[in-house]
Protein backbone atom coordinates (compact mmCIF):
# COMPACT_ATOMS: atom_id res chain seq x y z
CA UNK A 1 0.00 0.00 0.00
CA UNK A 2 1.05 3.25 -0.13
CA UNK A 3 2.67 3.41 3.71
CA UNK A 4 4.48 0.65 2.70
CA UNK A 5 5.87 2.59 -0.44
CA UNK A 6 6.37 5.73 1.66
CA UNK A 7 8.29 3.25 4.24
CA UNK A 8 10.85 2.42 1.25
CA UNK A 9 11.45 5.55 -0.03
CA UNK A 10 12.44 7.06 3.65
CA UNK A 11 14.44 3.96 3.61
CA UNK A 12 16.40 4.17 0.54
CA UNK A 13 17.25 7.62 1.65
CA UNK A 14 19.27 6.14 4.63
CA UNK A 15 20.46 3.61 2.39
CA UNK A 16 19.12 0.96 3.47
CA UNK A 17 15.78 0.02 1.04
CA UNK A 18 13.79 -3.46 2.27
CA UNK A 19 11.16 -4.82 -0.10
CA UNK A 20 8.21 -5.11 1.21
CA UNK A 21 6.66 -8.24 0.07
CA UNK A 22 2.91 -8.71 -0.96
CA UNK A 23 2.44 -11.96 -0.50
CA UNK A 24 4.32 -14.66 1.33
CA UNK A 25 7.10 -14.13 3.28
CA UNK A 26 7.41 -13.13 6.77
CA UNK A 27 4.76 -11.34 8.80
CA UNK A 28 4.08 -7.96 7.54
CA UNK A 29 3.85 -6.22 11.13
CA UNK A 30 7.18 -7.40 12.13
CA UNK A 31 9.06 -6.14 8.69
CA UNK A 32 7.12 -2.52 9.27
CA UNK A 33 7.78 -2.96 13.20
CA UNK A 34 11.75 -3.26 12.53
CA UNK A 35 12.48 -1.10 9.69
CA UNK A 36 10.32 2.15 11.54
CA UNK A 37 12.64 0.80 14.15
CA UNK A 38 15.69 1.20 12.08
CA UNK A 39 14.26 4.82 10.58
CA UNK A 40 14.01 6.29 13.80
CA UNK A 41 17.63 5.13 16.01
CA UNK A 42 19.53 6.42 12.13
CA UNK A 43 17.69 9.50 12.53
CA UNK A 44 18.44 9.81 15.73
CA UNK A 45 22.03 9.39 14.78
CA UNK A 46 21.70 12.06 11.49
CA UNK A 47 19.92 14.12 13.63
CA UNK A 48 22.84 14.14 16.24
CA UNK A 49 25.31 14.76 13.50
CA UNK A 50 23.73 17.33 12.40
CA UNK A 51 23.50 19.35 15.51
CA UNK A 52 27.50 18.69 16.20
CA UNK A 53 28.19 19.87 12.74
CA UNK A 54 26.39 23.00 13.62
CA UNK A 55 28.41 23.30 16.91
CA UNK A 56 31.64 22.60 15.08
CA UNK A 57 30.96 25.36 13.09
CA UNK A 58 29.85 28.26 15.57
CA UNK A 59 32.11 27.33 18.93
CA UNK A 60 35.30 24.64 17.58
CA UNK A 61 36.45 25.32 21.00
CA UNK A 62 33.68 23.33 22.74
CA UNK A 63 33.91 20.74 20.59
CA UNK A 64 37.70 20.21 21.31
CA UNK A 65 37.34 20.71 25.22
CA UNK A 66 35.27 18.09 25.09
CA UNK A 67 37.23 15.55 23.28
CA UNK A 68 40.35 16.59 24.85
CA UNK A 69 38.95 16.65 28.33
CA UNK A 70 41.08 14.16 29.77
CA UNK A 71 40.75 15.38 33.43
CA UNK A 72 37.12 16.85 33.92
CA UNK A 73 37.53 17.31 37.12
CA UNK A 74 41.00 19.40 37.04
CA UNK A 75 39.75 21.72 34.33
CA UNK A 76 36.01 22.56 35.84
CA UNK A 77 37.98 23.69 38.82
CA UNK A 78 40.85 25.84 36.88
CA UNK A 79 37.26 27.30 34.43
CA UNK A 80 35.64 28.43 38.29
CA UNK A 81 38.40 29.65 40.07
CA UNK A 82 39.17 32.32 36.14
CA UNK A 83 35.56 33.07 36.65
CA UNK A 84 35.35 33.75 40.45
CA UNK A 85 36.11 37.45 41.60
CA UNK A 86 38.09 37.99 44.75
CA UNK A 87 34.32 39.14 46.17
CA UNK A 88 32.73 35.78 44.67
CA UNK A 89 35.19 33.42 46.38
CA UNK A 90 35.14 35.11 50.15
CA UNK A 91 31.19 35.32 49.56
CA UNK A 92 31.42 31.69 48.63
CA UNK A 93 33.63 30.65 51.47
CA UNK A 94 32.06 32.81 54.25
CA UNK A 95 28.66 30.69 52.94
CA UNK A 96 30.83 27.22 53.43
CA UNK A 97 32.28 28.14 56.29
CA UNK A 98 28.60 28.43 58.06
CA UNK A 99 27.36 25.60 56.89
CA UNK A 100 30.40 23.75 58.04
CA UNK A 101 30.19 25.18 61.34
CA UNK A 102 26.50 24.18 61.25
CA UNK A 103 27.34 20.29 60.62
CA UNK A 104 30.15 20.14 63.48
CA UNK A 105 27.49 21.55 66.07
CA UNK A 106 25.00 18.90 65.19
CA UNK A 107 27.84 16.45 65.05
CA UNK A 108 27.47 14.87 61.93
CA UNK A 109 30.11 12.64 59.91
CA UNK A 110 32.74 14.40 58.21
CA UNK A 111 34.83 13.06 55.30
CA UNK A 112 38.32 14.03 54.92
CA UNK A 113 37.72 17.30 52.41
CA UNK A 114 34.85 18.31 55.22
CA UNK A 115 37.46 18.56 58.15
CA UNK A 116 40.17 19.99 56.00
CA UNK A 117 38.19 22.46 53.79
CA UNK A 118 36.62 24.39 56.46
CA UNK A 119 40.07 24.92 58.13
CA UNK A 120 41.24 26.68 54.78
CA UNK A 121 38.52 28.87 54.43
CA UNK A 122 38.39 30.07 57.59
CA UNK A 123 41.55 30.71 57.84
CA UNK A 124 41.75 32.34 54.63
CA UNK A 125 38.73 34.71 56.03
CA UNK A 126 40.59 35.58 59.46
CA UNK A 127 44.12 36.42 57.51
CA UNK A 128 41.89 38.58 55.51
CA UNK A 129 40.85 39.97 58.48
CA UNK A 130 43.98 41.02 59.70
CA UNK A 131 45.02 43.17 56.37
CA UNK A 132 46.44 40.19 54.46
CA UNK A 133 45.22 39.15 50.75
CA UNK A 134 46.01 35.32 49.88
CA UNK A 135 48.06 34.32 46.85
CA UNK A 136 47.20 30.73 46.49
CA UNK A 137 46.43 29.98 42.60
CA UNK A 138 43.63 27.24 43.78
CA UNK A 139 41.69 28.85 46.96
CA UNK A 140 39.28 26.31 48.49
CA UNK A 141 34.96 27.86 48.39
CA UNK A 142 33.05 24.70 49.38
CA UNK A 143 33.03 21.65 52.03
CA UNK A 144 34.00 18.81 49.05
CA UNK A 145 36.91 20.76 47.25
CA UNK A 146 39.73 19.22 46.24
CA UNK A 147 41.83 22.24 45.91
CA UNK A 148 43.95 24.33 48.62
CA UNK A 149 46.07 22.33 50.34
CA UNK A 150 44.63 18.94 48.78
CA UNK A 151 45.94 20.47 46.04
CA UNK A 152 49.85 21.32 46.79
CA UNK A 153 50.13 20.60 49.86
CA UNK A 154 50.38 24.15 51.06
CA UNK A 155 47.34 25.58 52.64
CA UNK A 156 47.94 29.13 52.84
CA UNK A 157 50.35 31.77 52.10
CA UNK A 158 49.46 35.26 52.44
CA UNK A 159 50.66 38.98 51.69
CA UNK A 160 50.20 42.48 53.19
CA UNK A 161 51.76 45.79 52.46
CA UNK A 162 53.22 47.36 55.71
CA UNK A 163 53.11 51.66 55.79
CA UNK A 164 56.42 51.76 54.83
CA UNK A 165 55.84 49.74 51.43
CA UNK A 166 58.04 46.68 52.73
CA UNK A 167 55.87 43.53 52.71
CA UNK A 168 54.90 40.73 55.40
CA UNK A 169 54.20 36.90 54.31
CA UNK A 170 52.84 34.28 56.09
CA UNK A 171 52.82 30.96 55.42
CA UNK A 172 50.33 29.10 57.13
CA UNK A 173 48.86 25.74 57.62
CA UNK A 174 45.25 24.76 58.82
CA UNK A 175 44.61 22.00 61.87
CA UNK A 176 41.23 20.73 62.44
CA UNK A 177 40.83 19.57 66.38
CA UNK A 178 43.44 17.55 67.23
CA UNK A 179 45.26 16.93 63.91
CA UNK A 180 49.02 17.17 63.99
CA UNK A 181 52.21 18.31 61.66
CA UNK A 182 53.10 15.05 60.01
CA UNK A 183 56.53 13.44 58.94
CA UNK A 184 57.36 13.27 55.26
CA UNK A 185 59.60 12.11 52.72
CA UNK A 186 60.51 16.10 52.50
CA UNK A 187 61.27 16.74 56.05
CA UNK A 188 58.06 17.81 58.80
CA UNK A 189 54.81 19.45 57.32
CA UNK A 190 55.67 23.33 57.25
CA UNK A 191 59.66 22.97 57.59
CA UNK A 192 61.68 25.02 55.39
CA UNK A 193 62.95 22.02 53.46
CA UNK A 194 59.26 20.87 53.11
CA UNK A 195 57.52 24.19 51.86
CA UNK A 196 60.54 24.87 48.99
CA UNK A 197 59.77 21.86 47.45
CA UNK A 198 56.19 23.25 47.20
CA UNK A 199 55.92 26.72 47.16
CA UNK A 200 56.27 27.45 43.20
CA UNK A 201 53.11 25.29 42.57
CA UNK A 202 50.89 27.11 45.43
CA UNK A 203 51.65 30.89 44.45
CA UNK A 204 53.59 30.51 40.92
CA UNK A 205 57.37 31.27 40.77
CA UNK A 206 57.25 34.62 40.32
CA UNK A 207 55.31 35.42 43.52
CA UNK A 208 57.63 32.35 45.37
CA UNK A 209 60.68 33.86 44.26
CA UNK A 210 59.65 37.40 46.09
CA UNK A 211 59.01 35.42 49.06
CA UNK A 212 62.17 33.83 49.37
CA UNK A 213 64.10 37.38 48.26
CA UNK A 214 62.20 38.70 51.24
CA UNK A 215 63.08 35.67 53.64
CA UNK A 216 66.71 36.87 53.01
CA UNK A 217 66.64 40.27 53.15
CA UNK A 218 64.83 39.98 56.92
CA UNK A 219 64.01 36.77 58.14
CA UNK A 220 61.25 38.46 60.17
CA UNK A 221 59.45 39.56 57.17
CA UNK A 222 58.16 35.93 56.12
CA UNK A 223 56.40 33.99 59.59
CA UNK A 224 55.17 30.17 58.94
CA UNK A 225 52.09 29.13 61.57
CA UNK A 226 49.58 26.99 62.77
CA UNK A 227 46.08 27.79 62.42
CA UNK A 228 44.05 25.37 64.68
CA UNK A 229 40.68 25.24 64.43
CA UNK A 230 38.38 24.03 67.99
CA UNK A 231 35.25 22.57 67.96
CA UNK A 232 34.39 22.42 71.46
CA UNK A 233 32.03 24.59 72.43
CA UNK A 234 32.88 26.41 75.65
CA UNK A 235 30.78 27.69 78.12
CA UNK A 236 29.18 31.03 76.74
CA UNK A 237 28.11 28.37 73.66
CA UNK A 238 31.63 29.45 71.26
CA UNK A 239 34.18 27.71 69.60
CA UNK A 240 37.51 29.54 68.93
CA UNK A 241 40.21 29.33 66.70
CA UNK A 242 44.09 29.91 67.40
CA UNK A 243 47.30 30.35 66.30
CA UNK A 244 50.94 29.19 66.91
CA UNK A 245 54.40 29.72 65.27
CA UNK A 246 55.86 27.18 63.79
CA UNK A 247 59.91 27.07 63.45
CA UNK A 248 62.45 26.44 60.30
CA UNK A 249 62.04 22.28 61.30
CA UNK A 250 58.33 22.14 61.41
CA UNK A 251 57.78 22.38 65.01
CA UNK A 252 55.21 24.92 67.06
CA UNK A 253 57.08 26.99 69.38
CA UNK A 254 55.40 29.60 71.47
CA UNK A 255 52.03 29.89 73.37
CA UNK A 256 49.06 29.26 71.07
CA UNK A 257 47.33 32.17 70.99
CA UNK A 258 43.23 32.74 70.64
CA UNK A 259 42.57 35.03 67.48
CA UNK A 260 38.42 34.72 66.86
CA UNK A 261 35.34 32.67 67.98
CA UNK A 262 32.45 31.59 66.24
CA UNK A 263 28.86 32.03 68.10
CA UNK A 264 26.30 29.35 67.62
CA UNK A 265 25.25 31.09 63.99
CA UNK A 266 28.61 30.57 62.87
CA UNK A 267 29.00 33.86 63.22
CA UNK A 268 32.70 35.23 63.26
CA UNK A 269 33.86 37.32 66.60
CA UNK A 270 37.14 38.55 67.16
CA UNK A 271 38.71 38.10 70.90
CA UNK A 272 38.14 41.81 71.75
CA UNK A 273 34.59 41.98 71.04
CA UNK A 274 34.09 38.90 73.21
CA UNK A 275 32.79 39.62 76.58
């Protein structure tokens, strides 16, 4: 009939003509069943190529990225931290930081990245505080990241511009509860031997190189630390966050010393304002 004609001719343009038989031969239904079948998945397909082809043509660059995208992961993160202003990523953080705060009052399970993460950004928020802007080319804005110091092992290293124009570093590493320095094949976490080996890939060269001019020129001018985040809450319902030196073999020296609290909204207050 004349479906059955129509059938072939849609057929034959996908190369692929069937007979359709008149008489004899197997069932009818099953030949039109299968071959509508066929039409639809190679349209599907043309249809696809089609739509690449057009995609190819206005944006080449998507195309590539996406057939070249051998580490996803990597290169979404390197795309978001371009896009992210300065403003976007303490927004985000100060947003991550809450939340986090929120989760280790109702003591639920953290994973690795939620203990560490939190550390890092809050960190990077109080250093902020205190007139510093960080230089770390992948800066940690939510609980899962796998930047910061997952990243290069450094989690913070931070500039400020004294009055005079000379400039102050810090170098600083965040410490959830009761987690230590650790031994490595490179010497203690935050030794000087340990932190050369690793400073180039957290700031660049070019900003590492300025650090270590100004480590020579006055030792004083570059300090390494400890920032040590506590979660118990103490009696007026805070937790508090402190800080410690940390000397050229990786070891704390000093007297910790309390820099901010959080109230139970997660809310940052600095020892001064604290009744």
């Amino acid at each position: 009939g004349d479906f059955g004609q129509l059938k072939t001719r849609e057929a034959g343009t996908l190369n692929e003509v069937k007979e359709i038989p008149k008489e004899g031969g197997p069932d009818l239904d099953v030949i039109r069943t299968e071959t509508l079948q066929q039409i639809i998945e190679e349209n599907k397909l043309k249809i696809q190529e089609v739509r690449d082809a057009i995609k190819a043509d206005d944006s080449p660059e998507k195309i590539d990225d996406s057939n070249e995208n051998t580490e996803p992961s990597e290169n979404n993160e390197a795309d978001e931290d371009k896009e992210l202003t300065e403003d976007e990523i303490n927004e985000k953080q100060r947003a991550a930081i809450k939340e986090a705060l929120e989760k280790i009052r109702n003591g639920e399970k953290h994973t690795n990245e939620e203990l560490g993460n939190p550390g890092e950004m809050m960190m990077d928020q109080y250093y902020i505080s205190q007139g510093y802007k960080p230089l770390n080319k992948h800066r940690v804005t939510s609980l899962d990241d796998k930047k910061g110091g997952f990243k290069t092992g450094i989690d913070g290293v931070y500039e400020k511009t004294n009055p005079d124009g000379s400039k102050s570093y810090v170098i600083a590493d965040a410490k959830y509860n009761t987690l230590q320095l650790s031994e490595t094949n490179d010497g203690k976490q935050m030794s000087d031997n340990w932190l050369e080996k690793r400073l180039d890939d957290a700031v660049g060269k070019e900003k590492a190189d300025e650090i270590r001019e100004a480590m020579e020129d006055n030792s004083d001018s570059v300090s390494k630390e400890v920032y040590h985040v506590d979660p118990n809450i103490d009696e007026n319902g805070n937790m508090h966050t402190d800080v410690q030196e940390i000397d050229s073999e990786g070891n704390k020296v000093g007297e910790k010393t309390i820099v901010e609290y959080f109230d139970e909204d997660g809310n940052r207050v600095e020892p001064s304002d604290k009744e």
